[in-house]
PDB file of N, CA and C in Angstrom:
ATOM      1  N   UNK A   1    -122.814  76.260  -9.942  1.00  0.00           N
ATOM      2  CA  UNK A   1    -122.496  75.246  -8.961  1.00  0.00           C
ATOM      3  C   UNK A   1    -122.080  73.932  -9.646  1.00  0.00           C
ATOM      4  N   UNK A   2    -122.667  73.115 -11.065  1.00  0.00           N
ATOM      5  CA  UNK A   2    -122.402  71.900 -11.962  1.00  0.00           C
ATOM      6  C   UNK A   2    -121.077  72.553 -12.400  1.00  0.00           C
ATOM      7  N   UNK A   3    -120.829  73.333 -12.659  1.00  0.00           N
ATOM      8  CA  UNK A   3    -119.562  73.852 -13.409  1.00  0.00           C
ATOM      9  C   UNK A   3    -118.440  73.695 -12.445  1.00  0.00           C
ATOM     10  N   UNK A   4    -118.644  74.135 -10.772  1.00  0.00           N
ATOM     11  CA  UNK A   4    -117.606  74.133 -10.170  1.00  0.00           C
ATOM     12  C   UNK A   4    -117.191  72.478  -9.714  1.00  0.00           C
ATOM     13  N   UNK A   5    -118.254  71.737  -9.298  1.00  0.00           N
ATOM     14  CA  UNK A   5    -118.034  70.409  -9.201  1.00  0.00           C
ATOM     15  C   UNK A   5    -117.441  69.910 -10.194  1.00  0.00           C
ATOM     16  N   UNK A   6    -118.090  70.215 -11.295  1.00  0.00           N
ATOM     17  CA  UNK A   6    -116.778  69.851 -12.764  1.00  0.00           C
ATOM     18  C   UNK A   6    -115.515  69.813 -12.877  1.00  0.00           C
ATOM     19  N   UNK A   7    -115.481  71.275 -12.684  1.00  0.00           N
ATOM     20  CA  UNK A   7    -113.820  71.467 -12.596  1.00  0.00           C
ATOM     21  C   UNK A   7    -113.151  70.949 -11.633  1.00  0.00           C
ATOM     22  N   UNK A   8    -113.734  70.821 -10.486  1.00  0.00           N
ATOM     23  CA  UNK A   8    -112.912  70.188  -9.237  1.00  0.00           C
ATOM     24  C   UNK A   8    -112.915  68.650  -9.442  1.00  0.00           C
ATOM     25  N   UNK A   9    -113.986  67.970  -9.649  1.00  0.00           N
ATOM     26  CA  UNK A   9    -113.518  66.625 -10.517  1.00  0.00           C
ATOM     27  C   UNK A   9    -112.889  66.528 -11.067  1.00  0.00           C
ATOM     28  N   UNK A  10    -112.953  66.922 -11.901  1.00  0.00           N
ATOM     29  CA  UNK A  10    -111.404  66.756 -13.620  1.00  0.00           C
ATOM     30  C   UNK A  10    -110.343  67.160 -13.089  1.00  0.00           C
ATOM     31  N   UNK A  11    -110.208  68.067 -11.752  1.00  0.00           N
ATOM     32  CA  UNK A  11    -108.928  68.673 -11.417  1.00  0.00           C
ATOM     33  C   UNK A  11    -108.322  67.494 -10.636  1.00  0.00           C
ATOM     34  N   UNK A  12    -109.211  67.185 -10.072  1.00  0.00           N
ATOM     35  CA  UNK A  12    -108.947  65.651  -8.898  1.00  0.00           C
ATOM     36  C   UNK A  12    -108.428  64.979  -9.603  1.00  0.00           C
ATOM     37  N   UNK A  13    -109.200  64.282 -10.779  1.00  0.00           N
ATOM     38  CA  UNK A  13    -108.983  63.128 -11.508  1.00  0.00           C
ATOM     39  C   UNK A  13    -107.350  63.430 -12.226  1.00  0.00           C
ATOM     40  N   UNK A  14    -107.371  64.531 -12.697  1.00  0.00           N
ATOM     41  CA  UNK A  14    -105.933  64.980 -13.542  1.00  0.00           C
ATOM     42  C   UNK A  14    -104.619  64.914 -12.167  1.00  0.00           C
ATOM     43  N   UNK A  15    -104.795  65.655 -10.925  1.00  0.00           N
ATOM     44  CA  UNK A  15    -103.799  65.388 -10.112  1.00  0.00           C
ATOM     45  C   UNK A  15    -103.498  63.867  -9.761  1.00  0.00           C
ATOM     46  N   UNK A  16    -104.360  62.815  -9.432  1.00  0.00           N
ATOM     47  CA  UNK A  16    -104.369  61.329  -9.114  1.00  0.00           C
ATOM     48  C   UNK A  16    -103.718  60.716 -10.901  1.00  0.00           C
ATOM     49  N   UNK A  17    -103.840  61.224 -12.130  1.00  0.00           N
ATOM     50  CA  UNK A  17    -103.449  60.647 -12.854  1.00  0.00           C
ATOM     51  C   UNK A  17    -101.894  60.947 -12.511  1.00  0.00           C
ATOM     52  N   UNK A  18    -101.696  62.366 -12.593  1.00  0.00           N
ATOM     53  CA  UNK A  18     -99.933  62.430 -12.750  1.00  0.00           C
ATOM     54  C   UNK A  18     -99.274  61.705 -11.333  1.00  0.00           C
ATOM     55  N   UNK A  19     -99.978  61.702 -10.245  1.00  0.00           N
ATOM     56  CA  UNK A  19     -99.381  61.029  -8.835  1.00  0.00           C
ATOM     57  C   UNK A  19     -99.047  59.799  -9.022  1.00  0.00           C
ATOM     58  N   UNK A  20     -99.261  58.872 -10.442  1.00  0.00           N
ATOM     59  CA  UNK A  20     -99.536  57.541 -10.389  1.00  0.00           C
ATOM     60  C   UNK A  20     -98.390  57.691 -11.539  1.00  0.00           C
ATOM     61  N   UNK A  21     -97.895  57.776 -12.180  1.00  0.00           N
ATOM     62  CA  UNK A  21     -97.587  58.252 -13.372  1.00  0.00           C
ATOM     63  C   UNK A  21     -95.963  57.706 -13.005  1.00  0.00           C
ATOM     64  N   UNK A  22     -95.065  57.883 -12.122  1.00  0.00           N
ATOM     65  CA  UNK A  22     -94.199  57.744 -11.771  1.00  0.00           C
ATOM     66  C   UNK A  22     -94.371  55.830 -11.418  1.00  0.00           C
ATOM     67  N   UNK A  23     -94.866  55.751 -10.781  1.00  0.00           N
ATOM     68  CA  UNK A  23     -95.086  54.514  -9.999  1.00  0.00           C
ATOM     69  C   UNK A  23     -95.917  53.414 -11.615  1.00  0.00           C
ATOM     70  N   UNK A  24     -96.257  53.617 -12.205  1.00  0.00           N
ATOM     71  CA  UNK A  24     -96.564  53.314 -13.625  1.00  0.00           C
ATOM     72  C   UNK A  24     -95.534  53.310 -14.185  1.00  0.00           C
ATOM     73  N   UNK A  25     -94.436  53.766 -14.750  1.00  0.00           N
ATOM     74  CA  UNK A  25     -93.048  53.454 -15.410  1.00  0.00           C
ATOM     75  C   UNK A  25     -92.410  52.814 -14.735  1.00  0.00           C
ATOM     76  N   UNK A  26     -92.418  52.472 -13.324  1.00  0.00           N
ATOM     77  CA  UNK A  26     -91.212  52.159 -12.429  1.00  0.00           C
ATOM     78  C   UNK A  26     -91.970  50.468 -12.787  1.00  0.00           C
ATOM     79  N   UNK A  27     -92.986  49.956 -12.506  1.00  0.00           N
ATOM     80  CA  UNK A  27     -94.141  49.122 -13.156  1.00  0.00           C
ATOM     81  C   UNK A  27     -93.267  48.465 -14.896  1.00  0.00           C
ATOM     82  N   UNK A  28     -93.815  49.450 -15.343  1.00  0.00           N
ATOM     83  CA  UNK A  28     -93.433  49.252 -17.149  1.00  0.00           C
ATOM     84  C   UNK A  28     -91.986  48.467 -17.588  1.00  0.00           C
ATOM     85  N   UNK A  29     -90.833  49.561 -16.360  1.00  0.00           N
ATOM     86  CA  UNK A  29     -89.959  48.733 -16.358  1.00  0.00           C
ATOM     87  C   UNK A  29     -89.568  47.672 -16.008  1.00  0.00           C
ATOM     88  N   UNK A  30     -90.113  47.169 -15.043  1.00  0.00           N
ATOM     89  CA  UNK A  30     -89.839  45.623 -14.584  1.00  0.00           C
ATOM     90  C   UNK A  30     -90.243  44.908 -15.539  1.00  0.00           C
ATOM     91  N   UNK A  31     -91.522  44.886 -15.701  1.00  0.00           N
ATOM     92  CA  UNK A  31     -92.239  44.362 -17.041  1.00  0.00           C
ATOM     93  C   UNK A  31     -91.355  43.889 -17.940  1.00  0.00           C
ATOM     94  N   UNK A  32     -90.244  44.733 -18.138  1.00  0.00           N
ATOM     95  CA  UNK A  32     -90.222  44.718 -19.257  1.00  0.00           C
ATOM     96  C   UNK A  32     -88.910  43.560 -19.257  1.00  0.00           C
ATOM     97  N   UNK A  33     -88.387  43.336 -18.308  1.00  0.00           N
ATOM     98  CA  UNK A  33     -87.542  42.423 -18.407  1.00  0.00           C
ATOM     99  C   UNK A  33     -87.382  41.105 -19.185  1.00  0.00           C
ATOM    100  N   UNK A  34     -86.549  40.888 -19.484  1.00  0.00           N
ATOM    101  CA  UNK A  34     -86.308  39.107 -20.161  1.00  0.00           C
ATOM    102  C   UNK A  34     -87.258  38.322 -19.328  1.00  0.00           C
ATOM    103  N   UNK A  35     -86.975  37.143 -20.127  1.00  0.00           N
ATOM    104  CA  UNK A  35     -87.357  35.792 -19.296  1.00  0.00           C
ATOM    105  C   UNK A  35     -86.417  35.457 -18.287  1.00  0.00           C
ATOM    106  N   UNK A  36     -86.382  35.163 -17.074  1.00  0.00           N
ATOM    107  CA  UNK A  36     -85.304  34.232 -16.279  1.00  0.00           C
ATOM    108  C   UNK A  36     -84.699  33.398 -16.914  1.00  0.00           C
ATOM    109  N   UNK A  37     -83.974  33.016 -16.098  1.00  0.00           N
ATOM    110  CA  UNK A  37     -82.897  31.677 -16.782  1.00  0.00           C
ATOM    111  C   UNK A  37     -83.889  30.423 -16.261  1.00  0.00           C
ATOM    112  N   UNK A  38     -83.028  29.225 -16.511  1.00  0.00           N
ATOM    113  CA  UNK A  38     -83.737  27.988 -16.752  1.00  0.00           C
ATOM    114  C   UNK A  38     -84.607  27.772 -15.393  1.00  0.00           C
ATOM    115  N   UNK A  39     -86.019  27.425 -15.242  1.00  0.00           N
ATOM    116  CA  UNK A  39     -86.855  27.463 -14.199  1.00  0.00           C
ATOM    117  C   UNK A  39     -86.025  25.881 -13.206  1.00  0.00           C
ATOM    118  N   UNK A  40     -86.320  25.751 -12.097  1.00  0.00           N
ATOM    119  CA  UNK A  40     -86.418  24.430 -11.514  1.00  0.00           C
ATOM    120  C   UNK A  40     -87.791  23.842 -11.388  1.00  0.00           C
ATOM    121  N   UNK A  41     -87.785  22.793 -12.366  1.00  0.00           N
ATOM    122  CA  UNK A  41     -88.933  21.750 -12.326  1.00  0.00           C
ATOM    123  C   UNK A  41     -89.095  20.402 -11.601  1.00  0.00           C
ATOM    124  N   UNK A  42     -89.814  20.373 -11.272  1.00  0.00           N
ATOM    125  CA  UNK A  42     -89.640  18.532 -10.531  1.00  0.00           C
ATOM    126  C   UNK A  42     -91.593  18.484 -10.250  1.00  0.00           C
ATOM    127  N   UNK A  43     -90.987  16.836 -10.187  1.00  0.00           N
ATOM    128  CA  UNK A  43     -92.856  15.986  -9.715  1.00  0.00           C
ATOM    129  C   UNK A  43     -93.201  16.528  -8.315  1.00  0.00           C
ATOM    130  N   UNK A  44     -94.563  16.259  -8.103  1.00  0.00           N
ATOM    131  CA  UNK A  44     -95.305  16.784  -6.862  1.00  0.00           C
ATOM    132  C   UNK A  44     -96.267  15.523  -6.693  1.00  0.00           C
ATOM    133  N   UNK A  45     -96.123  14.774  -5.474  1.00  0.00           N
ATOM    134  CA  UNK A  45     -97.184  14.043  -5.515  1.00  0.00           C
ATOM    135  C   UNK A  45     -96.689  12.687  -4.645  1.00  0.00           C
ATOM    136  N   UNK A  46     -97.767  11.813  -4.355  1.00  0.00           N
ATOM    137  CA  UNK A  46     -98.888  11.388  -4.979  1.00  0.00           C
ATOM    138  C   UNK A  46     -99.692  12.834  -4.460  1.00  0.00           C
ATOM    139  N   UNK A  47    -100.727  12.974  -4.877  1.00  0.00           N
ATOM    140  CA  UNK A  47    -101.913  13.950  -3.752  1.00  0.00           C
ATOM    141  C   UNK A  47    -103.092  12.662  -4.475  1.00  0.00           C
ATOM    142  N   UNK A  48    -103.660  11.874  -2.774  1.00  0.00           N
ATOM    143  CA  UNK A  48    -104.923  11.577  -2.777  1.00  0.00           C
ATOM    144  C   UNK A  48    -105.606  12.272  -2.189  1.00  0.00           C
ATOM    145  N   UNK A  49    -107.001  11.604  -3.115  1.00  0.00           N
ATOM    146  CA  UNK A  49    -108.627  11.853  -2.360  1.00  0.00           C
ATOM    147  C   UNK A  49    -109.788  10.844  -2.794  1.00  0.00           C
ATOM    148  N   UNK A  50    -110.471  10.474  -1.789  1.00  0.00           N
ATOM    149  CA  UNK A  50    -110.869   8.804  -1.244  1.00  0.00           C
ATOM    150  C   UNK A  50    -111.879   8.296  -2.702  1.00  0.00           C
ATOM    151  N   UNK A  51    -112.203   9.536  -3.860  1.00  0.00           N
ATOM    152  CA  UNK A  51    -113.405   9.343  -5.055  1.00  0.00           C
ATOM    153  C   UNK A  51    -112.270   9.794  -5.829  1.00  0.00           C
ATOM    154  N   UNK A  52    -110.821   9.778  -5.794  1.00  0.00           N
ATOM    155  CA  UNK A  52    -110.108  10.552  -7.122  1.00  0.00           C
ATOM    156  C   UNK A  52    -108.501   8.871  -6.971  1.00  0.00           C
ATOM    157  N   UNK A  53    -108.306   8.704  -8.512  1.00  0.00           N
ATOM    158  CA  UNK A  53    -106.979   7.459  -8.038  1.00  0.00           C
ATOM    159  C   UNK A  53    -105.897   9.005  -8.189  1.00  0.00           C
ATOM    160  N   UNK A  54    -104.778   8.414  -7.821  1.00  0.00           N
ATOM    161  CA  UNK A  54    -103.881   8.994  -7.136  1.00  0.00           C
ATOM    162  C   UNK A  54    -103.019  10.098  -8.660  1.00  0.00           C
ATOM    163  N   UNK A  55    -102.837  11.080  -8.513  1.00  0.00           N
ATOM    164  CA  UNK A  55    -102.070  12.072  -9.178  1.00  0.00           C
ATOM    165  C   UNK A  55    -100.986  12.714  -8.798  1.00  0.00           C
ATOM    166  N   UNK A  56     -99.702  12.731  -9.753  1.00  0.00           N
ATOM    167  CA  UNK A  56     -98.835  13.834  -9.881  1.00  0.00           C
ATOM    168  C   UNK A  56     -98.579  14.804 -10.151  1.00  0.00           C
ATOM    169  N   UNK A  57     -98.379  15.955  -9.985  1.00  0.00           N
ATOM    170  CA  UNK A  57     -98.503  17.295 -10.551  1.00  0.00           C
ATOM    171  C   UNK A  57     -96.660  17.619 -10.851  1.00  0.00           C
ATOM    172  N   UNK A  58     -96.928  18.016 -12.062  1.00  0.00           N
ATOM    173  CA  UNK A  58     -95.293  18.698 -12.726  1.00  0.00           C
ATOM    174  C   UNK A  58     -94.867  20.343 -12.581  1.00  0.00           C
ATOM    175  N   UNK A  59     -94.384  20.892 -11.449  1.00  0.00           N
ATOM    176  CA  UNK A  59     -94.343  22.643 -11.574  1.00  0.00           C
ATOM    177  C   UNK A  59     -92.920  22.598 -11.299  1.00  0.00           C
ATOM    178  N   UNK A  60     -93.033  24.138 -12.123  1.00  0.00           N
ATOM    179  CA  UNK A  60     -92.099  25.101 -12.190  1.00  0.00           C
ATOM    180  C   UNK A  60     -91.587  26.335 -11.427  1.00  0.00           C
ATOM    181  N   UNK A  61     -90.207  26.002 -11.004  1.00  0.00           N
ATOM    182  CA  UNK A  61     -90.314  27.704 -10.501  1.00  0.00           C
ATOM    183  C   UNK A  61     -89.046  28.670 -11.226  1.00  0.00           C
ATOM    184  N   UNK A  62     -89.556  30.025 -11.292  1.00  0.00           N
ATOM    185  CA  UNK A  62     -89.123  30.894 -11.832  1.00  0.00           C
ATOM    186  C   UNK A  62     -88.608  31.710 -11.004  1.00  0.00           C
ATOM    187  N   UNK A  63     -87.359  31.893 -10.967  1.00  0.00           N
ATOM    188  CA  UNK A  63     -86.825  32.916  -9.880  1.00  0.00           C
ATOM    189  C   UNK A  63     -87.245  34.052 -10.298  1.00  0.00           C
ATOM    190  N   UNK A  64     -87.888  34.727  -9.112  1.00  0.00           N
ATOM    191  CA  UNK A  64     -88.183  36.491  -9.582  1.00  0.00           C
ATOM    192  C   UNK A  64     -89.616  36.338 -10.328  1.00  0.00           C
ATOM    193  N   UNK A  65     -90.030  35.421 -10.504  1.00  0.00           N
ATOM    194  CA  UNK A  65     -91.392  35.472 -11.235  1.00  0.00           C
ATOM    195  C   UNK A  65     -92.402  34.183 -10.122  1.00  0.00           C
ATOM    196  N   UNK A  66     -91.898  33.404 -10.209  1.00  0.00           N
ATOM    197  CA  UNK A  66     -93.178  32.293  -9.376  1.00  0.00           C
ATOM    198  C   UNK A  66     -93.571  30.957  -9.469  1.00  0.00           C
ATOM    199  N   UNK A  67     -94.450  30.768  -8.933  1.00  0.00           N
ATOM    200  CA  UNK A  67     -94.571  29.202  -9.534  1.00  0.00           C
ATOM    201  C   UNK A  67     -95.345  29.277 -10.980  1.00  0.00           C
ATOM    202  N   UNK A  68     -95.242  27.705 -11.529  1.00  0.00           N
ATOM    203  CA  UNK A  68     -95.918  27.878 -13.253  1.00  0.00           C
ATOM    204  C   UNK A  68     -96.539  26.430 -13.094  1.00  0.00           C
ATOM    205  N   UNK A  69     -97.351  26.000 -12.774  1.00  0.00           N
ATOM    206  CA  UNK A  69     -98.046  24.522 -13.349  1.00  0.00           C
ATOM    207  C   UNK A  69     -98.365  23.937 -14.556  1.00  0.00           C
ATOM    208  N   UNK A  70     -97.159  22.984 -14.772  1.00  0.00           N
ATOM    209  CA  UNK A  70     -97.227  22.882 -16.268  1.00  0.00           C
ATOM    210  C   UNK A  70     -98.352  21.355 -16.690  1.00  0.00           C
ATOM    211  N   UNK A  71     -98.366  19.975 -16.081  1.00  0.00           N
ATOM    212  CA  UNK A  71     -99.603  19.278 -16.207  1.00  0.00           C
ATOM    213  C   UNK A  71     -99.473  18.826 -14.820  1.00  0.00           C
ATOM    214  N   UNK A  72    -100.482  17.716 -15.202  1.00  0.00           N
ATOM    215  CA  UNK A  72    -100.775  16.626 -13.998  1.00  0.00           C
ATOM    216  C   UNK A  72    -100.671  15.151 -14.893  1.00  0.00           C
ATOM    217  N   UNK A  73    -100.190  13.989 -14.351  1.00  0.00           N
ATOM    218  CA  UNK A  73    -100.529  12.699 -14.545  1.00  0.00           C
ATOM    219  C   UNK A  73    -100.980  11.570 -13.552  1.00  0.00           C
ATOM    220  N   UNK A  74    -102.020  10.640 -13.631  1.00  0.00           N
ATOM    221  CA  UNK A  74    -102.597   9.990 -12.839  1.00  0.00           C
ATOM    222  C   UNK A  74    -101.408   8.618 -12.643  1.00  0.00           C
ATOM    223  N   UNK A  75    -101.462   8.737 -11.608  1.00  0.00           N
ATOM    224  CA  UNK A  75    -100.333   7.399 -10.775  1.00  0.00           C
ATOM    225  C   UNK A  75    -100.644   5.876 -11.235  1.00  0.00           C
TER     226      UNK A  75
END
């Protein structure tokens, strides 16, 4: 009966590996792409709060990838 649960585990586990297996390269390849071209950056701000003096925030965006927060400076 430990033997058959065995095998049917490992059999499970081995079918869910190769089902994924496809969808894992398709993955790998995006990955694997360059960097984008030049991001668009610009200031963000003021942002107050009534115990903080006033800050700018500097981000980036990356087409196809996202935003990037590169610092902050106080106003």
């Amino acid at each position: 009966m430990r033997r058959m649960i065995l095998v049917l585990t490992v059999t499970a586990m081995l079918l869910a590996t190769l089902l994924t297996l496809p969808a894992g390269a398709q993955m790998g390849e995006k990955g694997g792409e360059e960097e984008p071209n030049t991001p668009e950056c610009s200031w963000y701000g003021p942002f107050e709060e009534p115990s903080w003096d006033p800050w700018w925030e500097y981000w980036c965006y990356w087409h196809g990838w996202g935003w990037e927060f590169v610092f902050w400076v106080y106003d």
